[in-house]
N, C-alpha and C. Protein backbone atom coordinates (compact mmCIF):
# COMPACT_ATOMS: atom_id res chain seq x y z
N UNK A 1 54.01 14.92 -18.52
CA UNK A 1 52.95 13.94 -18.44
C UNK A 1 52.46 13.69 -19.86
N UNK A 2 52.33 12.44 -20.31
CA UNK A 2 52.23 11.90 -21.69
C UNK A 2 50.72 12.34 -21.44
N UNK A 3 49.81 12.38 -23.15
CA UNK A 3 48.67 12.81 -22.90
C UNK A 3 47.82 11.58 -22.60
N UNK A 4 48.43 10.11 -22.69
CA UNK A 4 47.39 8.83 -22.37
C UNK A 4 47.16 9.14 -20.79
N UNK A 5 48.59 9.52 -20.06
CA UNK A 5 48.76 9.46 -18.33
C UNK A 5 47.02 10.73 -18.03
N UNK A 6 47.51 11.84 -18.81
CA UNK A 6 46.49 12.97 -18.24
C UNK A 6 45.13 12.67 -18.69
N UNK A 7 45.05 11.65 -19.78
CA UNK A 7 43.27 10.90 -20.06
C UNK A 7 42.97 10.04 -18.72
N UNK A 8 43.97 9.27 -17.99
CA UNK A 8 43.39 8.52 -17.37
C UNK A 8 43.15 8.76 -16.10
N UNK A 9 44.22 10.09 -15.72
CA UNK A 9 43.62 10.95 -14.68
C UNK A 9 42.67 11.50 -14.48
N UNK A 10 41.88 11.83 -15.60
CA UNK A 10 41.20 12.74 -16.09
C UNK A 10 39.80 11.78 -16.00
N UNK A 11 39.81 10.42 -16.70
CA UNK A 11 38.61 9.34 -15.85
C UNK A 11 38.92 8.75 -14.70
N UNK A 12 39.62 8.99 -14.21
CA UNK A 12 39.97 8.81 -12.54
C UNK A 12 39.29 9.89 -12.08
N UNK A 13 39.33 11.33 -11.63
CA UNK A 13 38.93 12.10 -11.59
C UNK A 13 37.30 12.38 -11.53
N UNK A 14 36.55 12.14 -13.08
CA UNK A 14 34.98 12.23 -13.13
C UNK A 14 34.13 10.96 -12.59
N UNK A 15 35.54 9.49 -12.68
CA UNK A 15 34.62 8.41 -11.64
C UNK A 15 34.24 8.99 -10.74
N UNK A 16 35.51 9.26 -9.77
CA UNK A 16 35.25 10.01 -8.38
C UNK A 16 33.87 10.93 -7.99
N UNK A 17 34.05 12.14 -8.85
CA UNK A 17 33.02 12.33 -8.59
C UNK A 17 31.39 11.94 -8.92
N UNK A 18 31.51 11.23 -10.02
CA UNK A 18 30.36 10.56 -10.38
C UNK A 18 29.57 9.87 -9.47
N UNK A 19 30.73 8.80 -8.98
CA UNK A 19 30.18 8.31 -7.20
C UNK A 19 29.86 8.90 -6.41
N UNK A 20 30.62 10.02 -5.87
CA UNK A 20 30.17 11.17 -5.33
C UNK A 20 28.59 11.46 -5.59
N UNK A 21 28.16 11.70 -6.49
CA UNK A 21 27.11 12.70 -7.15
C UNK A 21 26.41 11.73 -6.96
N UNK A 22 26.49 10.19 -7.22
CA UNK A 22 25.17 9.54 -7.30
C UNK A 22 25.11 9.12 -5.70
N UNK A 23 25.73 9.12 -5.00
CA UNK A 23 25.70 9.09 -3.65
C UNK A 23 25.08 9.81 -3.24
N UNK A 24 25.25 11.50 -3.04
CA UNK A 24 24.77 12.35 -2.52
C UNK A 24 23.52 12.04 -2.90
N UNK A 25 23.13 11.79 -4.23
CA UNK A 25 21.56 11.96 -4.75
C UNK A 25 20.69 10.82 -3.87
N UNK A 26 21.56 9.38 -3.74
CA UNK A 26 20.94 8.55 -2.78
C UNK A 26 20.40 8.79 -1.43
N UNK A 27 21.58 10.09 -0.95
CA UNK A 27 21.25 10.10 0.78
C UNK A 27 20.32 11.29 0.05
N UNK A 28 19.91 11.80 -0.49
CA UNK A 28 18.92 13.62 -0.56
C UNK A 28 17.84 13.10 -0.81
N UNK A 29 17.57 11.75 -1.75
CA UNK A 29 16.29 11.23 -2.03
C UNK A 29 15.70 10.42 -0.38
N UNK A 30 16.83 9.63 0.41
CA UNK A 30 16.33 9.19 1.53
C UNK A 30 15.98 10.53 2.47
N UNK A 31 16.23 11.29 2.54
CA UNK A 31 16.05 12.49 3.31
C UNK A 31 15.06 13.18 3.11
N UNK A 32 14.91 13.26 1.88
CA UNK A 32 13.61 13.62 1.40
C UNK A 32 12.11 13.36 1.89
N UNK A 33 12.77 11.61 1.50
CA UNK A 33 11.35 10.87 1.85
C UNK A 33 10.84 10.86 2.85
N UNK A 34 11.77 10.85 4.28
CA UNK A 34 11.72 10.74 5.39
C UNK A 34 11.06 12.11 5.88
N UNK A 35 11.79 13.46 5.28
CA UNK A 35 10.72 14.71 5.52
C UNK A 35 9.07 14.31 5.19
N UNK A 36 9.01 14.16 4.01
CA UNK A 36 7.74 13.60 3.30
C UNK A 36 7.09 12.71 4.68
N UNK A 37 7.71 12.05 4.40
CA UNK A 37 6.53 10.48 5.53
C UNK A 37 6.48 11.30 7.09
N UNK A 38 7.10 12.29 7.57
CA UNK A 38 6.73 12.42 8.84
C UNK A 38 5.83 14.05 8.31
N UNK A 39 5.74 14.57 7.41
CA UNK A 39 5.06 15.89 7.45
C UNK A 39 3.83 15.44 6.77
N UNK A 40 3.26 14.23 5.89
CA UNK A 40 2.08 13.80 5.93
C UNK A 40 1.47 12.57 6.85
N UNK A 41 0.00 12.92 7.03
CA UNK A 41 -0.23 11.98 7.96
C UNK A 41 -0.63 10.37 6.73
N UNK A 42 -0.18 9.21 7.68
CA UNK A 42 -0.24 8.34 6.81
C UNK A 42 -1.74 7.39 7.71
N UNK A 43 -1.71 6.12 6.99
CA UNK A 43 -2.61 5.19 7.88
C UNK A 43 -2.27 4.05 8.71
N UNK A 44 -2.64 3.72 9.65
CA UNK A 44 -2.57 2.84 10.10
C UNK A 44 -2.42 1.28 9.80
N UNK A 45 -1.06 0.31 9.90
CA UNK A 45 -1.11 -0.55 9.45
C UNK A 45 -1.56 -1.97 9.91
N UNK A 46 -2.08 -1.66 11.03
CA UNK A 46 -2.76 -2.57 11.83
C UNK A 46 -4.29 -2.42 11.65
N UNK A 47 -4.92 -2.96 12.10
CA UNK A 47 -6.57 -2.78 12.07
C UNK A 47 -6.89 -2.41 13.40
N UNK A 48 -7.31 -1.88 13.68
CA UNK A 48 -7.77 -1.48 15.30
C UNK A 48 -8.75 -2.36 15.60
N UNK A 49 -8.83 -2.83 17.13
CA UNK A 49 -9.74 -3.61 17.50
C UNK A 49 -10.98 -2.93 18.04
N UNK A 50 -11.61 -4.45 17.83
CA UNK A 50 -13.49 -4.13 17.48
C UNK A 50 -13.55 -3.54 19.43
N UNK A 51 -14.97 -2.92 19.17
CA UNK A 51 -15.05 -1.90 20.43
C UNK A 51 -15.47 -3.03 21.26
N UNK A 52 -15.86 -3.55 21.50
CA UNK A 52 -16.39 -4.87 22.48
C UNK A 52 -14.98 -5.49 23.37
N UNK A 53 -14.20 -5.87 22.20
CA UNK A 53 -12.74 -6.20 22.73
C UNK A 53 -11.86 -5.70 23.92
N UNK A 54 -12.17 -3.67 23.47
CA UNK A 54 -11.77 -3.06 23.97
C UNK A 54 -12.36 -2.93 25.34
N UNK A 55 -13.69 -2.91 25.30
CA UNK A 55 -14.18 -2.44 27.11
C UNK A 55 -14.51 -3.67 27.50
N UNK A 56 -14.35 -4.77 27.06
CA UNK A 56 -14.37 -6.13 27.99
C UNK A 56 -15.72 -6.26 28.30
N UNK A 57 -16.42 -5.96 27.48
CA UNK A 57 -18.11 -6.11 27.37
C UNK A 57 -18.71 -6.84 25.79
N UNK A 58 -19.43 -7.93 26.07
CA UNK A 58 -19.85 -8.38 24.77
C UNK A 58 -21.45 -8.06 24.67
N UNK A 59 -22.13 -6.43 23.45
CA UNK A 59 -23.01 -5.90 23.64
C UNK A 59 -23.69 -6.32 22.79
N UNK A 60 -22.74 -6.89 21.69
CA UNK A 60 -23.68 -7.27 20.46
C UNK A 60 -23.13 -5.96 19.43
N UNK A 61 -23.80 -6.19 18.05
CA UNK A 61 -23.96 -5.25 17.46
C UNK A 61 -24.28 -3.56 17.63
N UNK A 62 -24.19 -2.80 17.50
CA UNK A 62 -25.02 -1.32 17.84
C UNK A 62 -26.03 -1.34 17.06
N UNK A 63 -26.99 -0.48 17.43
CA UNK A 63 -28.54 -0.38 17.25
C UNK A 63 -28.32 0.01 15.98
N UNK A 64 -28.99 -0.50 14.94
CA UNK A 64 -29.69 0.37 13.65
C UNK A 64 -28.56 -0.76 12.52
N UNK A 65 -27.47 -1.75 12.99
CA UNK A 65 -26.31 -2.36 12.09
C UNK A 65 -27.26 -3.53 11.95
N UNK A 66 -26.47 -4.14 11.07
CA UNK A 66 -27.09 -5.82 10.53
C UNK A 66 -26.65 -6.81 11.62
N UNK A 67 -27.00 -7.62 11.98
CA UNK A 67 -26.19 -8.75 12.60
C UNK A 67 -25.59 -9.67 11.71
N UNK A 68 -24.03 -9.91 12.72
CA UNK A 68 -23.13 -10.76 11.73
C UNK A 68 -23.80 -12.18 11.03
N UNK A 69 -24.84 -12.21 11.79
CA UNK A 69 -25.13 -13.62 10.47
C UNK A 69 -26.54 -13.60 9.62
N UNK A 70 -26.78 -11.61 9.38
CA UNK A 70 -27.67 -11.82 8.22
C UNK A 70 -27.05 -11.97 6.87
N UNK A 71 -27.66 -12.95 6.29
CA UNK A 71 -27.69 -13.63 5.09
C UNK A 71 -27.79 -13.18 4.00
N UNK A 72 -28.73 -11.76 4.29
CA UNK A 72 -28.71 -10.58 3.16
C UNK A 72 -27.70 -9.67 2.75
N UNK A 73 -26.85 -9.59 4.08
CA UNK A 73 -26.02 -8.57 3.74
C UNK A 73 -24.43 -9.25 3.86
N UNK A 74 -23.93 -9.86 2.85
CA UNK A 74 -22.52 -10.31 2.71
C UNK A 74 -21.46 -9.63 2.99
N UNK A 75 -21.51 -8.53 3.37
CA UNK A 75 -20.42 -7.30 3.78
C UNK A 75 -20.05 -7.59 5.64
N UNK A 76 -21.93 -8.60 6.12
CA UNK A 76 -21.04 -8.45 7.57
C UNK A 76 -21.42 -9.96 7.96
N UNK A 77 -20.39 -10.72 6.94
CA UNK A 77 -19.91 -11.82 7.80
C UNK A 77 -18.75 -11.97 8.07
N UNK A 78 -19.06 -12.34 9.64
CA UNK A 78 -18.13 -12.43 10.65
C UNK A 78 -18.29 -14.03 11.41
N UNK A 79 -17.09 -14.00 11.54
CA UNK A 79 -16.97 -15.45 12.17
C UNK A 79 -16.93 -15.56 13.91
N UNK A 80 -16.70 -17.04 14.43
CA UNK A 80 -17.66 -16.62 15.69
C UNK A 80 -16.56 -15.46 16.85
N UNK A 81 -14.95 -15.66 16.24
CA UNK A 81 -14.51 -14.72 16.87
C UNK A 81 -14.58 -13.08 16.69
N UNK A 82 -15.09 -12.92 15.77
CA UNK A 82 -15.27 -11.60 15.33
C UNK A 82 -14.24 -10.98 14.17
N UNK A 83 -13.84 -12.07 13.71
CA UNK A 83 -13.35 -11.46 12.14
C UNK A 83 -13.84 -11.92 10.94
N UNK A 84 -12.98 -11.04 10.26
CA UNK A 84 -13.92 -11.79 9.05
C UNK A 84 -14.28 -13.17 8.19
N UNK A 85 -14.56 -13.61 7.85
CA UNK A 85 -14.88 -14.62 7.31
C UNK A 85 -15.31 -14.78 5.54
N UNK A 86 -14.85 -15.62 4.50
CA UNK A 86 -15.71 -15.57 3.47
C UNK A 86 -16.80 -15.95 3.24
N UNK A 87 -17.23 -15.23 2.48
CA UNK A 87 -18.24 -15.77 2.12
C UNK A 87 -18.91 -17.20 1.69
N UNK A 88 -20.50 -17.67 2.43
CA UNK A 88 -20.36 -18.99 1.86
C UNK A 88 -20.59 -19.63 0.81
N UNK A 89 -20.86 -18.55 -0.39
CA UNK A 89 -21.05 -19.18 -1.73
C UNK A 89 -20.25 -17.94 -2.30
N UNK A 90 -19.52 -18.61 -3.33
CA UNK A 90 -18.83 -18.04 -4.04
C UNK A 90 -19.46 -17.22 -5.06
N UNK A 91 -19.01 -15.95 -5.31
CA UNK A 91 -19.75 -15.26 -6.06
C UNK A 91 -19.87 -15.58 -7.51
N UNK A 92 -20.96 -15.54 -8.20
CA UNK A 92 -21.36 -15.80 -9.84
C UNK A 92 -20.70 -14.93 -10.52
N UNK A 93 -20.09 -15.67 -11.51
CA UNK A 93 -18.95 -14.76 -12.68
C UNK A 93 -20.53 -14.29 -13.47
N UNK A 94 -19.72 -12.93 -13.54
CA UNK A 94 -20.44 -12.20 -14.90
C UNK A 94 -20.64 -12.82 -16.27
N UNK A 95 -21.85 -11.55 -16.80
CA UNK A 95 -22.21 -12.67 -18.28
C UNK A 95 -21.19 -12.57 -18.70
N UNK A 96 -20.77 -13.60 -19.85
CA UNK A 96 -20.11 -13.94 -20.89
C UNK A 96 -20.07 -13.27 -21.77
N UNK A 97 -19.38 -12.67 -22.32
CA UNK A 97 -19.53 -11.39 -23.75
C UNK A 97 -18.03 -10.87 -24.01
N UNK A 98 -18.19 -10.12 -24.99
CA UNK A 98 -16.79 -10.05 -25.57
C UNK A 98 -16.25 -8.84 -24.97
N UNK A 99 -16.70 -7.81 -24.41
CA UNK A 99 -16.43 -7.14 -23.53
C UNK A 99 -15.24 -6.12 -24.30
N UNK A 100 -16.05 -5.32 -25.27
CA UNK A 100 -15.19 -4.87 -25.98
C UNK A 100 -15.22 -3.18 -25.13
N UNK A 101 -14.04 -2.57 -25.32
CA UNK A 101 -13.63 -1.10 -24.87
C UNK A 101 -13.54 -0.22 -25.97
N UNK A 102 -14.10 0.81 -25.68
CA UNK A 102 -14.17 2.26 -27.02
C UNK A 102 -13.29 3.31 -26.32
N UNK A 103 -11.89 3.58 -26.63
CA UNK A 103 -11.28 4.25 -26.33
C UNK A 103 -12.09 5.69 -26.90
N UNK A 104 -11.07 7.20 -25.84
CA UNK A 104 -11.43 8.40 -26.97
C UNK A 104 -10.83 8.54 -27.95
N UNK A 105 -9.29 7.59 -28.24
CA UNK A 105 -8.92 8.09 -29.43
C UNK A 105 -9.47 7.84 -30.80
N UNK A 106 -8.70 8.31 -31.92
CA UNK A 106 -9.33 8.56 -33.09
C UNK A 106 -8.91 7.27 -33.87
């Protein structure tokens, strides 16, 4: 065997396993993750529905909350189906200034 034949066996050879190796690393990282995502608890990607919805009773608000159309409190407007809604004035940009940052470095 000429020594060009045994070079090119020889990168025939470390392709192989190179693919190999980055393969395996593909399926160990999916395996991984999948341990990961079922041994921590994660959140919910839906929103759960409002409690009224649920028992087929419309009670209103609970005692001691804002009602959806005080004016004071912009956090609970709600629209007439019960989601959210924006706000009806757009909020005021901050003052104007140069808004400079002091890092800790030296």
């Amino acid at each position: 065997m000429t020594s060009t034949a045994r070079r090119d066996e020889g990168l025939r050879r470390i392709s192989a396993l190179t693919r190999w190796a980055a393969g395996g690393a593909i399926v160990l990282a999916g395996v991984l993750s999948a341990v990961v995502a079922r041994a921590l608890p994660g959140k919910a990607s839906a929103a759960p529905a409002p409690a009224a919805a649920v028992s087929g009773s419309d009670q209103g608000p609970p005692q001691g909350s804002a009602s959806p159309s005080d004016p004071s409190d912009p956090s609970t407007q709600l629209s007439d189906n019960g989601s959210l809604s924006p706000p009806p004035i757009a909020p005021a940009p901050g003052r104007a200034g140069r808004g400079a940052v002091v890092s800790g470095g030296s």
